[in-house]
ModelCIF file with pLDDT and N, C-alpha, C, O atoms, coordinates in Angstrom:
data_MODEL
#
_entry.id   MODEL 
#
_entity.id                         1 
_entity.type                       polymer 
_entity.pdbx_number_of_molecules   1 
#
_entity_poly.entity_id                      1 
_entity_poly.type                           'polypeptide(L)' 
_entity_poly.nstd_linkage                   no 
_entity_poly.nstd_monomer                   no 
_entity_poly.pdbx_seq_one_letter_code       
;(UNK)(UNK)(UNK)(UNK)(UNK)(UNK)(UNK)(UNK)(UNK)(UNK)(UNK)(UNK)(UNK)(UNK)(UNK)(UNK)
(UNK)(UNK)(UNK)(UNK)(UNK)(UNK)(UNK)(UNK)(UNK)(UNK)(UNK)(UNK)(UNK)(UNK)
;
_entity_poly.pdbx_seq_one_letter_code_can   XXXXXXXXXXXXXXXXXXXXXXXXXXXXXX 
_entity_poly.pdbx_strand_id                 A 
#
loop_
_entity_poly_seq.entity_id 
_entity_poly_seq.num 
_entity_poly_seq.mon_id 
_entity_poly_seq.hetero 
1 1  UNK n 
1 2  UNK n 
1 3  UNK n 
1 4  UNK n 
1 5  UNK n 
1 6  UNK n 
1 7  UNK n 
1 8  UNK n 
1 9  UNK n 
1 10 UNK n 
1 11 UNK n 
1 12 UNK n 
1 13 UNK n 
1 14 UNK n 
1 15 UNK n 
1 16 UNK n 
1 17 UNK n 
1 18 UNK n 
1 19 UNK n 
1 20 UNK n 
1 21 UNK n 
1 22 UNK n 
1 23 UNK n 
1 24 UNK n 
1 25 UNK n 
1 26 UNK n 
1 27 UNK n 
1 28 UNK n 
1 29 UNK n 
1 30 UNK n 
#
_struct_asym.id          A 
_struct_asym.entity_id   1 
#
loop_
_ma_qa_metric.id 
_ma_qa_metric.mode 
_ma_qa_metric.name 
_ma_qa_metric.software_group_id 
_ma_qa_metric.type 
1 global pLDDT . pLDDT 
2 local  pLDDT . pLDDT 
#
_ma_qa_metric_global.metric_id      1 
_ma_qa_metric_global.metric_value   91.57 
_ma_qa_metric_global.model_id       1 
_ma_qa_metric_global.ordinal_id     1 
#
loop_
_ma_qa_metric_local.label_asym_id 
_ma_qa_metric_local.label_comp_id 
_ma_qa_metric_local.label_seq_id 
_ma_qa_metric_local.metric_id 
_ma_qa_metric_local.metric_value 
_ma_qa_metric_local.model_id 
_ma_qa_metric_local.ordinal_id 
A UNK 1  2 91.00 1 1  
A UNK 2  2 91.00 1 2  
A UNK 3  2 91.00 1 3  
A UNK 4  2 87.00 1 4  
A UNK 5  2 87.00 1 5  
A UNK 6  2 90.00 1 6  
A UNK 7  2 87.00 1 7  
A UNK 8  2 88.00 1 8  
A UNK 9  2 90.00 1 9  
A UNK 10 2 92.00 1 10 
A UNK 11 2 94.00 1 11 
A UNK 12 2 94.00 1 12 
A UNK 13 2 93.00 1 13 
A UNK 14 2 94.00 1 14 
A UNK 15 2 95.00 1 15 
A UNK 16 2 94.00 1 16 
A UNK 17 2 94.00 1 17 
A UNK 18 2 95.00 1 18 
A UNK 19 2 95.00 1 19 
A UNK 20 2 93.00 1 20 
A UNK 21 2 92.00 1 21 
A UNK 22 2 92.00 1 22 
A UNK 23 2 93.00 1 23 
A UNK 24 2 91.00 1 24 
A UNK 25 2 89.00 1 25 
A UNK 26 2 91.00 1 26 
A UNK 27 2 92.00 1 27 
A UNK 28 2 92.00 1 28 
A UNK 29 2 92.00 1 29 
A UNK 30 2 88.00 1 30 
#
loop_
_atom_site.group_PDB 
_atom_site.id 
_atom_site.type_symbol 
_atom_site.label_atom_id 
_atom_site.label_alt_id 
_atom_site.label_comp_id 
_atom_site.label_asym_id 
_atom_site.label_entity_id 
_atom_site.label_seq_id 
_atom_site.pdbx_PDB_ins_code 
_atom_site.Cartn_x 
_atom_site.Cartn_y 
_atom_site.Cartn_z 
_atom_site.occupancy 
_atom_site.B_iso_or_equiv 
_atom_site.pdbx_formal_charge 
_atom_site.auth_seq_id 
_atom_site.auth_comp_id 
_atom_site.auth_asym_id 
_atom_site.auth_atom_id 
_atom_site.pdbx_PDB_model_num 
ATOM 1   N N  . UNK A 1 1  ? -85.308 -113.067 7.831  1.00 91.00 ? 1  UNK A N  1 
ATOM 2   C CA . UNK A 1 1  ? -85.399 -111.751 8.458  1.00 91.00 ? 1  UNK A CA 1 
ATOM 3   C C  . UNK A 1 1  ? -84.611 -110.705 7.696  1.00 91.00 ? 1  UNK A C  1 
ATOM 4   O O  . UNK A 1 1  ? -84.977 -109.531 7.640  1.00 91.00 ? 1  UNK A O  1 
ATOM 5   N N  . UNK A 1 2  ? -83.474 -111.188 7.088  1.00 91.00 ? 2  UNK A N  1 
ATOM 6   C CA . UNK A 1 2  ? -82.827 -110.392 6.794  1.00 91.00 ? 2  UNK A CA 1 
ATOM 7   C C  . UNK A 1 2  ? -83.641 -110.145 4.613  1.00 91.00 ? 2  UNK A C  1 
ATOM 8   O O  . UNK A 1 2  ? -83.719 -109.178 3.855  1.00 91.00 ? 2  UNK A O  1 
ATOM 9   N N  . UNK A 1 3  ? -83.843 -110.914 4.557  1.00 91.00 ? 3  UNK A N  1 
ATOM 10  C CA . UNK A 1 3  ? -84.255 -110.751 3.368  1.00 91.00 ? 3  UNK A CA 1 
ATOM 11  C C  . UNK A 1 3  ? -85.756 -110.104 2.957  1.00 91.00 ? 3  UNK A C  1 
ATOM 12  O O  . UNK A 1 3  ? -86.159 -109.766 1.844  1.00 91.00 ? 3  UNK A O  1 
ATOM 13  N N  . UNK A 1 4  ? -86.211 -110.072 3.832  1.00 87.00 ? 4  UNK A N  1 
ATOM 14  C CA . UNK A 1 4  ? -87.666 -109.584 3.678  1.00 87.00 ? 4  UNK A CA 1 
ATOM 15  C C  . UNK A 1 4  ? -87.318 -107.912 4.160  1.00 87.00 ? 4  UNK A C  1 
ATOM 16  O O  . UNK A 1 4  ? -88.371 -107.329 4.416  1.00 87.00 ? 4  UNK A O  1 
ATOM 17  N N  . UNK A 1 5  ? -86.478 -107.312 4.280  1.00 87.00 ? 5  UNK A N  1 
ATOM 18  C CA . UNK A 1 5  ? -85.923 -106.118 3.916  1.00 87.00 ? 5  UNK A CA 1 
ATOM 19  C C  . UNK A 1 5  ? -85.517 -105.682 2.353  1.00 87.00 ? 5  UNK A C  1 
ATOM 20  O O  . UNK A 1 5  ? -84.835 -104.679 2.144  1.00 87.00 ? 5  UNK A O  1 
ATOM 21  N N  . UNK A 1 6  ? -85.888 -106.332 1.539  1.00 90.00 ? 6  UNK A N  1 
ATOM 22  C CA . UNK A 1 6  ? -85.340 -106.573 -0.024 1.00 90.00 ? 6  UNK A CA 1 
ATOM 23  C C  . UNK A 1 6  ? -85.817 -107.046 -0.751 1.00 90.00 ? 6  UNK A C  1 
ATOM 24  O O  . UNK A 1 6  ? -85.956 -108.246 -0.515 1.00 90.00 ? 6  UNK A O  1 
ATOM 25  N N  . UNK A 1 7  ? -86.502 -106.478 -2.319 1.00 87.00 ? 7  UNK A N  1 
ATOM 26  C CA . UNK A 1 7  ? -87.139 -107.306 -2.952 1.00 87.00 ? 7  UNK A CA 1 
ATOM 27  C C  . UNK A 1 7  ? -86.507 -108.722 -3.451 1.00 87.00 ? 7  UNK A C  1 
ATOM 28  O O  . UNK A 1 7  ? -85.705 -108.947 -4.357 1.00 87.00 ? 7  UNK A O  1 
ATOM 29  N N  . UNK A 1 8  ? -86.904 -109.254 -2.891 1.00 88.00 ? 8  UNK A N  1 
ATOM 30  C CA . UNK A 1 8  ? -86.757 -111.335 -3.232 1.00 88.00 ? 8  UNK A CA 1 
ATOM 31  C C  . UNK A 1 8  ? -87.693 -112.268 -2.911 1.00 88.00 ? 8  UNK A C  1 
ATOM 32  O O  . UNK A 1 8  ? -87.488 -113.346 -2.352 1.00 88.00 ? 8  UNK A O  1 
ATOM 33  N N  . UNK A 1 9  ? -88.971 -111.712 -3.373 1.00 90.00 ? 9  UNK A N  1 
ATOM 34  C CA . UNK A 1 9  ? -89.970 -112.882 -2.674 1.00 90.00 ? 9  UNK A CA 1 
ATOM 35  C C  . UNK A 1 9  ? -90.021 -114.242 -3.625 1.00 90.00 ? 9  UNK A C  1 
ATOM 36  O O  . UNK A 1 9  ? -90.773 -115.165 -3.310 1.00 90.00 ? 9  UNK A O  1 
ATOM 37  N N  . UNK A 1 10 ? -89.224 -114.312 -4.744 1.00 92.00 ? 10 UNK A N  1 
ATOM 38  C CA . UNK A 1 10 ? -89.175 -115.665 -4.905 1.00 92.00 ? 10 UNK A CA 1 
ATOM 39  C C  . UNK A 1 10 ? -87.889 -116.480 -4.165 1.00 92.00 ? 10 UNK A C  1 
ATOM 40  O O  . UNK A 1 10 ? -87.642 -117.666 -3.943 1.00 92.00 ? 10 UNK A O  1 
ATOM 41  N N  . UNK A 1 11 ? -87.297 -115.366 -3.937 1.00 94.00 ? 11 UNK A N  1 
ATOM 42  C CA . UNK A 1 11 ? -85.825 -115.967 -3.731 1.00 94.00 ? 11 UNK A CA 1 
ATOM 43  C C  . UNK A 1 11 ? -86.527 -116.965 -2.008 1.00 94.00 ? 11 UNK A C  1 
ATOM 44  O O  . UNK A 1 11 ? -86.580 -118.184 -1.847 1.00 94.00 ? 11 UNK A O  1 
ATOM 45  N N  . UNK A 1 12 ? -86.880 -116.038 -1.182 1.00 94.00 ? 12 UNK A N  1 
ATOM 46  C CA . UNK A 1 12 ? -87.165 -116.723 0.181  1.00 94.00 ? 12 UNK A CA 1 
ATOM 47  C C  . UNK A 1 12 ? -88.482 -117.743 -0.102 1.00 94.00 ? 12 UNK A C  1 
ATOM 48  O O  . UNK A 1 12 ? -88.623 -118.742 0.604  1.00 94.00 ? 12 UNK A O  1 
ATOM 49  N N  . UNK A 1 13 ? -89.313 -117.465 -1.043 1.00 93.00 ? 13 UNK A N  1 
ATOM 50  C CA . UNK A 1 13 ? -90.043 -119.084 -1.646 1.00 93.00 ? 13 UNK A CA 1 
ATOM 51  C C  . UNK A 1 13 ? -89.314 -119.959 -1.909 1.00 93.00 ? 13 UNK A C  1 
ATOM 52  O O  . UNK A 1 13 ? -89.382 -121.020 -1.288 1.00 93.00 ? 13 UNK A O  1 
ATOM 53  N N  . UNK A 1 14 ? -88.460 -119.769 -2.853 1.00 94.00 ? 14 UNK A N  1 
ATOM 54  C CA . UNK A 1 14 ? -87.350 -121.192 -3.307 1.00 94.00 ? 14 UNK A CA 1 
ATOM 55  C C  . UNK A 1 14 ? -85.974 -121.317 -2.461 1.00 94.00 ? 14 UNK A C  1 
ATOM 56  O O  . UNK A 1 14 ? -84.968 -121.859 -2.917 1.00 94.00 ? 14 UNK A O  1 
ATOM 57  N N  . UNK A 1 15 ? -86.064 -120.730 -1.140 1.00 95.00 ? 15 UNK A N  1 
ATOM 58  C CA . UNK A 1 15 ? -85.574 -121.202 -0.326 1.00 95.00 ? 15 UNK A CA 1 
ATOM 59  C C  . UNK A 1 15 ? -86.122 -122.128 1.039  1.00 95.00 ? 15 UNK A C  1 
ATOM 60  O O  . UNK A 1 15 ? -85.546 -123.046 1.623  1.00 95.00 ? 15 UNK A O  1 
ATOM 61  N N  . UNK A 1 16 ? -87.160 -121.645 1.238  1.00 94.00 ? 16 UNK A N  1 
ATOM 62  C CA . UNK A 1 16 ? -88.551 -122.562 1.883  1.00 94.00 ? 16 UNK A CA 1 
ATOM 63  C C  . UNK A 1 16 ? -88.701 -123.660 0.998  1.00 94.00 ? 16 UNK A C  1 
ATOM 64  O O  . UNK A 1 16 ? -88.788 -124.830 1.372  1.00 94.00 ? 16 UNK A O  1 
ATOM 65  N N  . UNK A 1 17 ? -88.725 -123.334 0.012  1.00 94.00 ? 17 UNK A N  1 
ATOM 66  C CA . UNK A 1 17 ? -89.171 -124.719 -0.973 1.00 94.00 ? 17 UNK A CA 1 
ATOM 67  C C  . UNK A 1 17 ? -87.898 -125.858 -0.850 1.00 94.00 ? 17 UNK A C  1 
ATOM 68  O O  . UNK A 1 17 ? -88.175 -127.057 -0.845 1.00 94.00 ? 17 UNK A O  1 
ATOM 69  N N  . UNK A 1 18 ? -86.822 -125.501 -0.775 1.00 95.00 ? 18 UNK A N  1 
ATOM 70  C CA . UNK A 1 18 ? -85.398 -126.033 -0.484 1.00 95.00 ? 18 UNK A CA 1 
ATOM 71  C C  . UNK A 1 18 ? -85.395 -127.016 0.807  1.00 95.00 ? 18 UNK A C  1 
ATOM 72  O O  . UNK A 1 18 ? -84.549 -127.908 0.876  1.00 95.00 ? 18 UNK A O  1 
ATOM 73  N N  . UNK A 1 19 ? -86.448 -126.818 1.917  1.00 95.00 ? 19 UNK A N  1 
ATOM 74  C CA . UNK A 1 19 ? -86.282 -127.786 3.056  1.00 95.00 ? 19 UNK A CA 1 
ATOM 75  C C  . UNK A 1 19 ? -87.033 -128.804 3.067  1.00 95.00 ? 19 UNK A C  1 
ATOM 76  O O  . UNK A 1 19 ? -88.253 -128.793 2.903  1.00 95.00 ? 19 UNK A O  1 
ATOM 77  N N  . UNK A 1 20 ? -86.094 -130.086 3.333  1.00 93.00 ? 20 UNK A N  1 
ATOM 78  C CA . UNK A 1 20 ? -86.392 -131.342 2.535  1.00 93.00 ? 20 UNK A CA 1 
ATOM 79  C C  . UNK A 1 20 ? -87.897 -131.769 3.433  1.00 93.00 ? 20 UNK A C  1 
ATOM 80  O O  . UNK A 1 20 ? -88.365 -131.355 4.494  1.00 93.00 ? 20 UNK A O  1 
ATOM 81  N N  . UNK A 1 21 ? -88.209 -132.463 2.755  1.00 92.00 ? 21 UNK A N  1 
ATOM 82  C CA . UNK A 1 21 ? -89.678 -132.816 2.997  1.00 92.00 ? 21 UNK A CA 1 
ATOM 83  C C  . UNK A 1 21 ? -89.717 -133.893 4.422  1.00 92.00 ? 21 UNK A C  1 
ATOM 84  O O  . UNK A 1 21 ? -90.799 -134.308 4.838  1.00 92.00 ? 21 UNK A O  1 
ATOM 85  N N  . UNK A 1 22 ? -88.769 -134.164 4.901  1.00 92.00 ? 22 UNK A N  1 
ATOM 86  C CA . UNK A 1 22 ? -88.719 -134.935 5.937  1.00 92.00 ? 22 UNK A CA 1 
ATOM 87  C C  . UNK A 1 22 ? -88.958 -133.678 7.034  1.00 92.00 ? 22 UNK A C  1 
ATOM 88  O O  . UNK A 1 22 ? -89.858 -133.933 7.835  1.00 92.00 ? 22 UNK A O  1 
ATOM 89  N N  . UNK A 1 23 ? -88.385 -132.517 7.193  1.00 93.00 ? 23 UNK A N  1 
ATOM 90  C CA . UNK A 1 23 ? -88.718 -131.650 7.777  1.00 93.00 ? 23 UNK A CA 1 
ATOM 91  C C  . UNK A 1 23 ? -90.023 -130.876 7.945  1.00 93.00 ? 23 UNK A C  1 
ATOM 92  O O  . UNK A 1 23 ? -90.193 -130.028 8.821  1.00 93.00 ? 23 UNK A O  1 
ATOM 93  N N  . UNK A 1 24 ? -90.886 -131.217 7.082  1.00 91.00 ? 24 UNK A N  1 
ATOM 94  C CA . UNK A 1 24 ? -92.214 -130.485 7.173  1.00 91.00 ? 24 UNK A CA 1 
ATOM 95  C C  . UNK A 1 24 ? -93.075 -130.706 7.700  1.00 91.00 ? 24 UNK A C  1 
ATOM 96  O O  . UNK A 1 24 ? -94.071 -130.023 7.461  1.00 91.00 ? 24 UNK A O  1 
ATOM 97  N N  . UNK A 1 25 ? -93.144 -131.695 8.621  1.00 89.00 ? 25 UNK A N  1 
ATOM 98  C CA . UNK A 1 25 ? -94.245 -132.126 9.322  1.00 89.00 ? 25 UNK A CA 1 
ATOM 99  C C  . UNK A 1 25 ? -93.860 -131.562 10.609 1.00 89.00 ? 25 UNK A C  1 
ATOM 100 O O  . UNK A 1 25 ? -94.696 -131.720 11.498 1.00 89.00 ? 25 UNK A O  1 
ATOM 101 N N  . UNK A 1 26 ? -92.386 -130.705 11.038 1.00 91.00 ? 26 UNK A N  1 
ATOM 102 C CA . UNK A 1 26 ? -91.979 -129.986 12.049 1.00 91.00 ? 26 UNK A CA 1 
ATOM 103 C C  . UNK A 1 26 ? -92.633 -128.585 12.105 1.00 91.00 ? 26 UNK A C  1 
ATOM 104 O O  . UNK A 1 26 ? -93.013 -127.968 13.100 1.00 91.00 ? 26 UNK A O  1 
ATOM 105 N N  . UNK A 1 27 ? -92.669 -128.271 10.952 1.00 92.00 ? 27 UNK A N  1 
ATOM 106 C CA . UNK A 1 27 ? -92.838 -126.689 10.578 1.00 92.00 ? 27 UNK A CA 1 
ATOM 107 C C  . UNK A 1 27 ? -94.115 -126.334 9.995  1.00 92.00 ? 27 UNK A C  1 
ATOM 108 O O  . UNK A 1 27 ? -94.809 -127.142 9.379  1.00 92.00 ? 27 UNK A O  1 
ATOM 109 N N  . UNK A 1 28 ? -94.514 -124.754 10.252 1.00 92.00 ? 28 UNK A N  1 
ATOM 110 C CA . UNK A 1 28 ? -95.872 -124.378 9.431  1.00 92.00 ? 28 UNK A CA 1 
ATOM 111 C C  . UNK A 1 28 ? -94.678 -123.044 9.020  1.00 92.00 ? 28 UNK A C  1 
ATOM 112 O O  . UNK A 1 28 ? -93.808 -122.490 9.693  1.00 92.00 ? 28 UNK A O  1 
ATOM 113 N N  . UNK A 1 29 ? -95.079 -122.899 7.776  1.00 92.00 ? 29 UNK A N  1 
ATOM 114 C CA . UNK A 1 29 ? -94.673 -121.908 7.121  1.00 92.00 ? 29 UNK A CA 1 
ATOM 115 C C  . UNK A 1 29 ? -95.681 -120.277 6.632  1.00 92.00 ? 29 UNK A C  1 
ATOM 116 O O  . UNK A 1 29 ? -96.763 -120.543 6.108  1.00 92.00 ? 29 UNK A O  1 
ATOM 117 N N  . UNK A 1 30 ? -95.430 -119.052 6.754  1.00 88.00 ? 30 UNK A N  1 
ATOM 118 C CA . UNK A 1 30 ? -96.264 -118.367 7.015  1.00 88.00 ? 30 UNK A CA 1 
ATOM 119 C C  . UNK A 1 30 ? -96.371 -117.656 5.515  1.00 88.00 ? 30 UNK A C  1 
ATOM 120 O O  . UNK A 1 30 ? -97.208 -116.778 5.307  1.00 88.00 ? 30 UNK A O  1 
#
């Protein structure tokens, strides 16, 4: 939330990309 006020759209990709894969079958990512 706070970053999508700011250009960093790789930064919040390779932070999504950062959550371990055991977690992804919890989450849909937008």
């Amino acid at each position: 939330g706070i970053m999508r006020h700011h250009t960093n759209y790789n930064i919040r990709q390779r932070l999504i990309a950062a959550i371990d894969d055991g977690w992804r079958k919890y989450i849909t990512i937008a």
